[in-house]
Every structure is written in C-alpha cells, then in structure tokens.
N, C-alpha and C. Protein backbone atom coordinates (compact mmCIF):
# COMPACT_ATOMS: atom_id res chain seq x y z
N UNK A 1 -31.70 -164.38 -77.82
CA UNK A 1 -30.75 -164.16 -76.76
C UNK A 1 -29.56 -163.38 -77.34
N UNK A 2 -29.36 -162.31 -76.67
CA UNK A 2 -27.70 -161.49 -77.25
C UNK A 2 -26.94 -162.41 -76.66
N UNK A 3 -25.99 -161.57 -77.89
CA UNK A 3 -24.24 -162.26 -77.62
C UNK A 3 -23.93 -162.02 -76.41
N UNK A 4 -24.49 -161.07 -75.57
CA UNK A 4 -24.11 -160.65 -73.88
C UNK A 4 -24.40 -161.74 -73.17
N UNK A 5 -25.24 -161.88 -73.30
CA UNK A 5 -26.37 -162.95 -72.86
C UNK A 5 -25.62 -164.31 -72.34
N UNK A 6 -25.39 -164.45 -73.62
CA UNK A 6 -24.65 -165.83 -74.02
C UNK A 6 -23.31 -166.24 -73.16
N UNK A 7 -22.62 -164.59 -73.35
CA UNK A 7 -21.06 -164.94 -72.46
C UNK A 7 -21.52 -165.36 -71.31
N UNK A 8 -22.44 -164.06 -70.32
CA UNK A 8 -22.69 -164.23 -69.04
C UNK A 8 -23.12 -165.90 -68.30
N UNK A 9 -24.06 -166.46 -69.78
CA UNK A 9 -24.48 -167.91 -69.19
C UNK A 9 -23.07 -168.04 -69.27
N UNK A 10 -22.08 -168.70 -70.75
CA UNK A 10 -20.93 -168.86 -70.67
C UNK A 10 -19.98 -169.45 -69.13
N UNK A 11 -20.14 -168.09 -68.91
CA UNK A 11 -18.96 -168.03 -68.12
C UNK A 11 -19.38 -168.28 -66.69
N UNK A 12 -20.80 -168.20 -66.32
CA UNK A 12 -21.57 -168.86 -65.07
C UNK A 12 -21.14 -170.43 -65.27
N UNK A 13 -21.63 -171.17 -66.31
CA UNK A 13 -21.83 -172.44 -66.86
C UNK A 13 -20.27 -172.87 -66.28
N UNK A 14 -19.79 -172.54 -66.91
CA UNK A 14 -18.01 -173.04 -67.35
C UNK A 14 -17.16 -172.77 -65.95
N UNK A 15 -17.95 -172.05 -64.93
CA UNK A 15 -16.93 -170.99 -64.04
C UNK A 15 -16.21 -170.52 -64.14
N UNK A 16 -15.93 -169.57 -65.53
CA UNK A 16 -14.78 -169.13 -65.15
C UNK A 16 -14.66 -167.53 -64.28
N UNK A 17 -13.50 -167.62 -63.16
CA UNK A 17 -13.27 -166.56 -62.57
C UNK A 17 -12.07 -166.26 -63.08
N UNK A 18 -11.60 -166.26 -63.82
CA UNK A 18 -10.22 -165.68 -64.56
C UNK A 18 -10.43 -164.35 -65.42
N UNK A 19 -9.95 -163.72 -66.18
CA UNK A 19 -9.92 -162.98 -66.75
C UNK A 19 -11.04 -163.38 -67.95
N UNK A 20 -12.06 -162.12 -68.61
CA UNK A 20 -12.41 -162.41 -69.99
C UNK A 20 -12.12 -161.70 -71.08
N UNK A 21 -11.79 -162.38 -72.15
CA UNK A 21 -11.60 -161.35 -73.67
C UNK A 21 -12.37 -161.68 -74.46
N UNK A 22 -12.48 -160.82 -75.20
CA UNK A 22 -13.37 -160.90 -76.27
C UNK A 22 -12.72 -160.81 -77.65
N UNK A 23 -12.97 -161.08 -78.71
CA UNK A 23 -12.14 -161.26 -79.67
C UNK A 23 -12.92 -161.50 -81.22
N UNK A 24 -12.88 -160.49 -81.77
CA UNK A 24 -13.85 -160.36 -82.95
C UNK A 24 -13.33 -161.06 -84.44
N UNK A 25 -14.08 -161.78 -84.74
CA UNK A 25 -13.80 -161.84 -86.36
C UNK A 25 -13.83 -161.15 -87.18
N UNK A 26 -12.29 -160.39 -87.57
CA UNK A 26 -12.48 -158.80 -88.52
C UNK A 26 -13.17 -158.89 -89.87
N UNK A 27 -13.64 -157.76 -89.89
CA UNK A 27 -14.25 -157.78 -91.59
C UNK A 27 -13.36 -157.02 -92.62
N UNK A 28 -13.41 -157.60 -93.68
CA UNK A 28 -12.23 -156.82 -94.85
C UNK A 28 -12.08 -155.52 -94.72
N UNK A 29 -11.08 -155.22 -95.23
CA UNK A 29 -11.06 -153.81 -95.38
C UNK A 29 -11.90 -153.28 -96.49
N UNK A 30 -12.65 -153.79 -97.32
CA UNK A 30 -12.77 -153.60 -98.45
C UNK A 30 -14.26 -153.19 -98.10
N UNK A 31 -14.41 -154.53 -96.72
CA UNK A 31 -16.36 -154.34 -96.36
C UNK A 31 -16.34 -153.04 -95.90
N UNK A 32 -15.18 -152.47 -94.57
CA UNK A 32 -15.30 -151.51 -93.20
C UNK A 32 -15.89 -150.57 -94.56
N UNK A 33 -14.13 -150.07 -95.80
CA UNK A 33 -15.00 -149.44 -96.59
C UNK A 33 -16.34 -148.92 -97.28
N UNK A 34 -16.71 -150.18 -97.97
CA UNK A 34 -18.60 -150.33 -98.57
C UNK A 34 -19.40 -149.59 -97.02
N UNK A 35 -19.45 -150.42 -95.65
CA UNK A 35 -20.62 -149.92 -95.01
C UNK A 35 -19.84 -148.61 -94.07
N UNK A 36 -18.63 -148.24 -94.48
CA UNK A 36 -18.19 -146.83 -93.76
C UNK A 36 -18.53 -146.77 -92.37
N UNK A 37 -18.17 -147.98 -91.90
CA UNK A 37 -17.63 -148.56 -90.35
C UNK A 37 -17.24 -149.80 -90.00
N UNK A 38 -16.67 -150.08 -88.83
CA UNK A 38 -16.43 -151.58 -88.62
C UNK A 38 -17.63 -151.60 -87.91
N UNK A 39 -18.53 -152.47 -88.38
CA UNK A 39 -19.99 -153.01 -87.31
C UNK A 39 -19.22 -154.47 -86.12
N UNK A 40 -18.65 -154.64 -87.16
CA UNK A 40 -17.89 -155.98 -85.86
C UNK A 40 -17.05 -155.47 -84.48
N UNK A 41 -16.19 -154.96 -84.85
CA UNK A 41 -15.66 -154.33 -83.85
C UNK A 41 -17.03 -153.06 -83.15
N UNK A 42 -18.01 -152.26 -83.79
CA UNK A 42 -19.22 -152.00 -82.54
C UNK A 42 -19.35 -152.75 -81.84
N UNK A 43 -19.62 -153.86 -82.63
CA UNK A 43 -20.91 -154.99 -82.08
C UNK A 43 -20.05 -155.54 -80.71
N UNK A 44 -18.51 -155.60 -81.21
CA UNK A 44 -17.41 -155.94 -79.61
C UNK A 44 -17.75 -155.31 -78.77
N UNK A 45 -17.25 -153.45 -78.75
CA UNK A 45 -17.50 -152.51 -78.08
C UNK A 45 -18.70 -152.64 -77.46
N UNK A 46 -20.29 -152.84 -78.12
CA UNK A 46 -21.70 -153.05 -76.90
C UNK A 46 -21.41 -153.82 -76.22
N UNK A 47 -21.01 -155.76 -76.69
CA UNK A 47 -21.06 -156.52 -76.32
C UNK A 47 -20.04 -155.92 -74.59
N UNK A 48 -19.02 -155.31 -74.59
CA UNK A 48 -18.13 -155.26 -73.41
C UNK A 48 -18.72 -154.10 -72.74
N UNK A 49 -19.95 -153.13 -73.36
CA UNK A 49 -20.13 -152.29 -71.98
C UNK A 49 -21.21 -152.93 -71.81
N UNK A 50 -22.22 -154.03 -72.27
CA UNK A 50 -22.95 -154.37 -71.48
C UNK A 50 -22.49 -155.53 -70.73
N UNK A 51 -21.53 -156.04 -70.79
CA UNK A 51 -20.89 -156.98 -69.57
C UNK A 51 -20.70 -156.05 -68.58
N UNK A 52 -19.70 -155.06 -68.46
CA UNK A 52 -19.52 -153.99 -67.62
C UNK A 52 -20.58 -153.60 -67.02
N UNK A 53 -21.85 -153.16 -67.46
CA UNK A 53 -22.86 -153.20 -66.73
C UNK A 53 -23.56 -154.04 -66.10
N UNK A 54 -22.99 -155.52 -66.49
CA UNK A 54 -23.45 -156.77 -65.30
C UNK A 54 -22.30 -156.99 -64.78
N UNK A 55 -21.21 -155.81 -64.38
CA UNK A 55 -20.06 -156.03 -63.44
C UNK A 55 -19.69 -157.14 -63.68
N UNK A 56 -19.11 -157.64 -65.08
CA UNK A 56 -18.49 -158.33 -65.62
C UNK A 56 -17.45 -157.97 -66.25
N UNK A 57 -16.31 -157.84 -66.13
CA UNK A 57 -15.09 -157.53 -66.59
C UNK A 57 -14.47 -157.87 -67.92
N UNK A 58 -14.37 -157.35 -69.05
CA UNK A 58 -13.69 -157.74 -70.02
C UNK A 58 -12.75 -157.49 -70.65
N UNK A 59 -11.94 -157.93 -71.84
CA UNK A 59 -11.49 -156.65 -72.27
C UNK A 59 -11.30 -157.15 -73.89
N UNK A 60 -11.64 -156.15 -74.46
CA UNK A 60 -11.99 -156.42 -76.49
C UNK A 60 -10.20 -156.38 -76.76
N UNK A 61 -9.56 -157.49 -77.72
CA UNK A 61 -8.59 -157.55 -78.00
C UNK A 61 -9.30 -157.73 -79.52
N UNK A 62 -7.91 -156.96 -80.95
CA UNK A 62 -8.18 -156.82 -82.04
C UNK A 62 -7.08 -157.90 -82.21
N UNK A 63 -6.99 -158.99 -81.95
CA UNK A 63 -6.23 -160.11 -82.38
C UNK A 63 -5.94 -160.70 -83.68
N UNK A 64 -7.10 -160.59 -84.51
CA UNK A 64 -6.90 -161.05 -85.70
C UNK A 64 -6.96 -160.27 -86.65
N UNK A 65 -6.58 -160.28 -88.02
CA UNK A 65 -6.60 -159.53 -89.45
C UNK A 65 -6.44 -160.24 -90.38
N UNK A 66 -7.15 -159.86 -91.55
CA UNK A 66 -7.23 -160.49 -92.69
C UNK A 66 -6.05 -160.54 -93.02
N UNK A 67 -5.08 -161.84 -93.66
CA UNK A 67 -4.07 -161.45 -94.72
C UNK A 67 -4.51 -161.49 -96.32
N UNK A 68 -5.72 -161.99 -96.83
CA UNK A 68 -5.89 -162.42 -97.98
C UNK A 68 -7.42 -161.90 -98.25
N UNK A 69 -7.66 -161.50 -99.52
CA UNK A 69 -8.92 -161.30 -99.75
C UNK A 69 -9.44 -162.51 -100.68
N UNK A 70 -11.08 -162.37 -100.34
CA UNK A 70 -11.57 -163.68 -100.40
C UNK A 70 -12.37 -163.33 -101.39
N UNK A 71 -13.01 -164.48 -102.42
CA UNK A 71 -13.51 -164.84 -103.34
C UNK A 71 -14.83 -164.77 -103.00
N UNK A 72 -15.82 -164.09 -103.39
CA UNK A 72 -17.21 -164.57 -103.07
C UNK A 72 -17.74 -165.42 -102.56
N UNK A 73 -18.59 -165.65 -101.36
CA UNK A 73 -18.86 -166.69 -100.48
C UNK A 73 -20.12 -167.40 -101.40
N UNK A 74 -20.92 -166.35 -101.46
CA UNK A 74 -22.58 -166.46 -102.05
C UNK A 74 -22.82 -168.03 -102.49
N UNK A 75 -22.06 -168.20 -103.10
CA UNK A 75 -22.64 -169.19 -104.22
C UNK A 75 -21.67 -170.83 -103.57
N UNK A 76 -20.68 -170.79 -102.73
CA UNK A 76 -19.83 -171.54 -102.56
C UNK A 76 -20.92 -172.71 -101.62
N UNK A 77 -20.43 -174.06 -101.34
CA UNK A 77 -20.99 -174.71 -100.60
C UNK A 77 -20.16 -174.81 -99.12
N UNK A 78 -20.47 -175.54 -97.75
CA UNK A 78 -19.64 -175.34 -96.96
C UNK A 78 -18.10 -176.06 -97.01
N UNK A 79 -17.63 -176.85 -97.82
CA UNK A 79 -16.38 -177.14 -97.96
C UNK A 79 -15.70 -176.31 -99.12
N UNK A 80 -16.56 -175.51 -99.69
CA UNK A 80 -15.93 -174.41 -100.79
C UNK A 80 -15.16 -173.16 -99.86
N UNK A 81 -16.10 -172.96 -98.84
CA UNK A 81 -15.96 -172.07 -98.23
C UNK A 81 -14.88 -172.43 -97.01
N UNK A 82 -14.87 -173.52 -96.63
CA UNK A 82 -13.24 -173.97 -95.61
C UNK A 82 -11.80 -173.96 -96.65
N UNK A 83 -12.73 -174.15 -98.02
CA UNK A 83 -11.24 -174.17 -98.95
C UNK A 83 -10.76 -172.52 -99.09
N UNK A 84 -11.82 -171.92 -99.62
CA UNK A 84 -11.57 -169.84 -99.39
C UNK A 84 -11.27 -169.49 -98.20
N UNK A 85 -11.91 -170.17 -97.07
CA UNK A 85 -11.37 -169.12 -96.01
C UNK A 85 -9.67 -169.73 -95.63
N UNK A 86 -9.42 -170.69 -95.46
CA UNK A 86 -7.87 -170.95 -94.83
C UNK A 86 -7.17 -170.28 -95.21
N UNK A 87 -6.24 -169.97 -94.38
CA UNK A 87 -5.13 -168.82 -94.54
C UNK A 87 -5.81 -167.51 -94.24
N UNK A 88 -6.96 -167.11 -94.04
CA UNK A 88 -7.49 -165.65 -94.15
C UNK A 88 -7.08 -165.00 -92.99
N UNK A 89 -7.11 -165.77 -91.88
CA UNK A 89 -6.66 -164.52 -90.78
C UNK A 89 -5.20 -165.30 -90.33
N UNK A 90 -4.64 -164.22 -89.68
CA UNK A 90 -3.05 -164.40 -88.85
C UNK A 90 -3.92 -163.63 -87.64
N UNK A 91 -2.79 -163.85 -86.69
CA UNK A 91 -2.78 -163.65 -85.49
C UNK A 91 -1.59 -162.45 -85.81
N UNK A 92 -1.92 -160.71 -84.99
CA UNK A 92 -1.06 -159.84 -85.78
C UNK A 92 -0.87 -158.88 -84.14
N UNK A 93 -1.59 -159.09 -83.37
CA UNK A 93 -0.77 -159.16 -81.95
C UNK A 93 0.20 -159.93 -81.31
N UNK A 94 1.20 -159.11 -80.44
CA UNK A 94 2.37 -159.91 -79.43
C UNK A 94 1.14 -160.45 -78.53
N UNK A 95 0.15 -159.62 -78.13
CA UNK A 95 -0.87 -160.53 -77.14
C UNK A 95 -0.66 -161.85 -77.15
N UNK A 96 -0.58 -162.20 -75.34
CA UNK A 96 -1.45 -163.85 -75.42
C UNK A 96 -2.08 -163.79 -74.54
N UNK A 97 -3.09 -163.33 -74.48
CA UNK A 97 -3.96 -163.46 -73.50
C UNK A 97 -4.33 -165.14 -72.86
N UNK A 98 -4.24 -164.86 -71.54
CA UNK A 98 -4.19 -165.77 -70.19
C UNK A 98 -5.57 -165.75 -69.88
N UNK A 99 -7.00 -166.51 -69.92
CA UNK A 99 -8.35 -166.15 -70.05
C UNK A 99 -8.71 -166.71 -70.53
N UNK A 100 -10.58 -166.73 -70.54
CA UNK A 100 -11.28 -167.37 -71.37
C UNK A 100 -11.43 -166.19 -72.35
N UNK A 101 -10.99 -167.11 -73.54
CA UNK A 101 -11.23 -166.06 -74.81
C UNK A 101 -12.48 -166.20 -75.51
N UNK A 102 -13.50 -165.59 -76.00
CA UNK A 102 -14.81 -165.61 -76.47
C UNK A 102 -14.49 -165.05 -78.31
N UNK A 103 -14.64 -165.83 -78.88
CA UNK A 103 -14.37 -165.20 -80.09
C UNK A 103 -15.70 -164.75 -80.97
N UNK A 104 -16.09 -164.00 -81.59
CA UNK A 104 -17.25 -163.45 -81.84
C UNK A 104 -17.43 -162.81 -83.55
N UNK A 105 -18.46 -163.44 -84.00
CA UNK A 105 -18.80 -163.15 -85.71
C UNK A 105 -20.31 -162.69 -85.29
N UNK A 106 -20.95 -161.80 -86.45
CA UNK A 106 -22.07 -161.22 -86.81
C UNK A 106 -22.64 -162.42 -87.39
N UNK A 107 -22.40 -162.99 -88.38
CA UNK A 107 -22.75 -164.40 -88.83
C UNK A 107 -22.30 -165.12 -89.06
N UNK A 108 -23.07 -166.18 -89.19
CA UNK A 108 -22.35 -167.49 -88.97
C UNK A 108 -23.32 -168.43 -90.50
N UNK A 109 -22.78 -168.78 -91.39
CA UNK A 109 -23.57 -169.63 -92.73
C UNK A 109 -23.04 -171.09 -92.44
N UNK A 110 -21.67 -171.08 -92.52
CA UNK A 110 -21.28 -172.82 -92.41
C UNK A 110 -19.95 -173.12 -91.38
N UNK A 111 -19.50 -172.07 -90.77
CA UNK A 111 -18.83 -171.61 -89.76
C UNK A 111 -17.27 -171.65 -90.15
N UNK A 112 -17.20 -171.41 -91.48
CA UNK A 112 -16.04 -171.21 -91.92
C UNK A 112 -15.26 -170.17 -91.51
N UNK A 113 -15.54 -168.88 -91.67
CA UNK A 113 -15.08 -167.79 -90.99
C UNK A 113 -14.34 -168.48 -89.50
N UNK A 114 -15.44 -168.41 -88.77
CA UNK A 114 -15.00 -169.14 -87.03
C UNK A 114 -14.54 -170.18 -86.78
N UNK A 115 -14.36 -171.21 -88.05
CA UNK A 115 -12.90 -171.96 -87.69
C UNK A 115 -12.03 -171.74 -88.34
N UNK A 116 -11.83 -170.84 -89.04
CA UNK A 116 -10.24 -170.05 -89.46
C UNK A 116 -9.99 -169.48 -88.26
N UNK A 117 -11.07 -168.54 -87.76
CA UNK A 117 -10.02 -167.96 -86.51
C UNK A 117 -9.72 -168.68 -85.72
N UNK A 118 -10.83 -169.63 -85.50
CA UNK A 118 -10.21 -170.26 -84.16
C UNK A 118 -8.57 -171.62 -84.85
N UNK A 119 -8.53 -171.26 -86.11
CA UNK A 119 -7.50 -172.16 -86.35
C UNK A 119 -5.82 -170.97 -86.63
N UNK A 120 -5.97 -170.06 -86.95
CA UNK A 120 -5.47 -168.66 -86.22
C UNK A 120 -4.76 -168.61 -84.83
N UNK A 121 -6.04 -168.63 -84.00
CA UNK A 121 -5.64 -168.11 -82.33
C UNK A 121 -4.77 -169.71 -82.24
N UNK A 122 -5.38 -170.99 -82.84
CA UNK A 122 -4.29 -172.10 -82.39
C UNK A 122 -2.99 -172.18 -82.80
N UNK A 123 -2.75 -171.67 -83.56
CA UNK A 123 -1.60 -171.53 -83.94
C UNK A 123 -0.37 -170.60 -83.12
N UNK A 124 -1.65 -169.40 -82.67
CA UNK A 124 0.02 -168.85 -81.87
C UNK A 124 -0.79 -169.13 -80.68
N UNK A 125 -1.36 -170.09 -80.60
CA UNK A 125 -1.08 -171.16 -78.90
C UNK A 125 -2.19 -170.32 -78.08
N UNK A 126 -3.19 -169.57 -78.69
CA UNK A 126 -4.22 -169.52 -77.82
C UNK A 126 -5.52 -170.18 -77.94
N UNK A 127 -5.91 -170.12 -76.86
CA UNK A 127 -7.04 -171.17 -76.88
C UNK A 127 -8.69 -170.89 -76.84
N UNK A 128 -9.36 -170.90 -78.02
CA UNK A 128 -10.91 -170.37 -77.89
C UNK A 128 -11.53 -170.99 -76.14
N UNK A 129 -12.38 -170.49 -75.75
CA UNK A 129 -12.80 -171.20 -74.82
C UNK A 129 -14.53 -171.24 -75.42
N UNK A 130 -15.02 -170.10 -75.82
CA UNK A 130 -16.12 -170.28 -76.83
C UNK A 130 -16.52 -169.51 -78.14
N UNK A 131 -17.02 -169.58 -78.97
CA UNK A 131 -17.53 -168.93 -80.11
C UNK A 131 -18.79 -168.76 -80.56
N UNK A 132 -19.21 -167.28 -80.24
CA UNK A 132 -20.28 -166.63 -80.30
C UNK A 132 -20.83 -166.33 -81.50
N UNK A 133 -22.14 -165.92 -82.03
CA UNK A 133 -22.40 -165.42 -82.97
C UNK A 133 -23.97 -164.99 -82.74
N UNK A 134 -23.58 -163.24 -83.81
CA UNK A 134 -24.90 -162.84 -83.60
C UNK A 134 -26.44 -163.27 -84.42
N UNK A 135 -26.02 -163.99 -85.31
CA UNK A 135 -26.79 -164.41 -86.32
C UNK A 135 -26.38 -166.01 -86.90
N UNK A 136 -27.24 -166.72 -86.98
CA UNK A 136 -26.78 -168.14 -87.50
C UNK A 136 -27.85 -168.57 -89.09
N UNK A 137 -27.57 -168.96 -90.01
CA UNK A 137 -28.64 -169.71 -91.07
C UNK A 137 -28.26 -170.74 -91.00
N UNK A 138 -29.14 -171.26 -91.40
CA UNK A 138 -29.14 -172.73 -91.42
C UNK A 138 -28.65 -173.60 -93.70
N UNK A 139 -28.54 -172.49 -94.29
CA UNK A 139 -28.11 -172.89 -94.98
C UNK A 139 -26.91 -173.39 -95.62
N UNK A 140 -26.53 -174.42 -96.00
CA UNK A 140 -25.53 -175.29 -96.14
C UNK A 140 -24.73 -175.24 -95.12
N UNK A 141 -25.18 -175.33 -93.63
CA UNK A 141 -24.24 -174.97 -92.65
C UNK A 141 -23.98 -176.26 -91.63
N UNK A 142 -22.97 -175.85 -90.87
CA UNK A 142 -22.87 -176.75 -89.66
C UNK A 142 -23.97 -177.04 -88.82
N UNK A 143 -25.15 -175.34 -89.06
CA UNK A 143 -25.72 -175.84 -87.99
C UNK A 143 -27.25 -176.55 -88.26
N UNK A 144 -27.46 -177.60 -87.31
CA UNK A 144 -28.47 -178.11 -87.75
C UNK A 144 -29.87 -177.29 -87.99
C-alpha cells in the first residue's frame, strides 16, 4: 500500500474535513549531498500530487531540519538510537499549521527518527495526527 494510500484511508477513517499537511522527515545535508537530491522531500512532492489527483487537498510544509549530525545508526540498538537521535530536529518554521498533520519518513528501523520529529512538532505545540512511512524492518524495531 503507498504512503497515498494510507493518508486517503487516514483521513476517510479519522474524518477529517479540515485542512491536510504533509510534513517530511529531512535527510542530512550530508545524505541530499552523497545521493545528489532530496528523495524525501520527492517522495512529499508525489505523495501531494497524487492526493491532488484524488481531489484531495494538501499542502507539503518543510517544517523540520536537522540541527545536529548523527553518529552512525548501523550498528546501534533501538534505545542507542532514541539516545543519537534527540535533539536532531527543531522546528525552523513560524508555521503552525491548523490540520491534520501527516508526518512522513522513507524508513522506519526502530522509529527513532519519527519520534524525534514528532517530539519536535510537540514542542512548538503542533500536533502529529499520523505518521507514515514508506518502508518499515522489523529489525530491532518497534515494529512487531
């Protein structure tokens, strides 16, 4: 099932008729460099014209940014990796988006990444409503 997929149940499921955003988990500057693009921010961009094409309204906000570069994940376990990621993203928009906010990673290992952000957006008082991902393992992770 795509990440499209997912909002559209989403937001059927949940009802929401309010506004939707979308909201990506950035990748270093160091990665955009190595693969000589942001694939996360694409992967936003499809994700919102194929809502648009199920006349679903969205709109991609770049809400978060790294402040800190991080230590190799590879080898870490999942509480190694809640200890590396905290602090990694700020919230670096005046935005506050009023909406269900959808926050969105390429992968997901122990969901460290996606609860920094979503511990991020809580901080300047916004509120995930869900968190997407295009890829999940099951190693040393949250998910079962």
């Amino acid at each position: 099932m795509s990440i499209s997929q997912s909002i559209i149940y989403a937001v059927a499921d949940l009802a929401i008729t309010g506004e939707i955003y979308l909201v990506t988990i950035p990748s270093s500057t160091l990665a955009i460099r190595r693969r000589g693009r942001d694939h996360i921010q694409e992967l936003g961009i499809e994700v919102q014209n194929y809502l648009e094409l199920k006349s679903i309204n969205s709109h991609l906000l770049q809400l978060l940014s790294q402040r800190k570069n991080l230590k190799d994940q590879s080898r870490l376990n999942s509480k190694q990796r809640m200890q590396n990621t905290y602090g990694m993203f700020e919230v670096t928009s005046c935005e506050n988006p009023q909406g269900a906010i959808f926050l969105i990673d390429d992968l997901v290992t122990t969901g460290a990444s996606m609860m920094e952000g979503i511990r991020a957006l809580f901080e300047a008082k916004i509120t995930v409503t869900a968190a997407i991902t295009a890829c999940a393992v099951g190693r040393n992770s949250l998910i079962p």
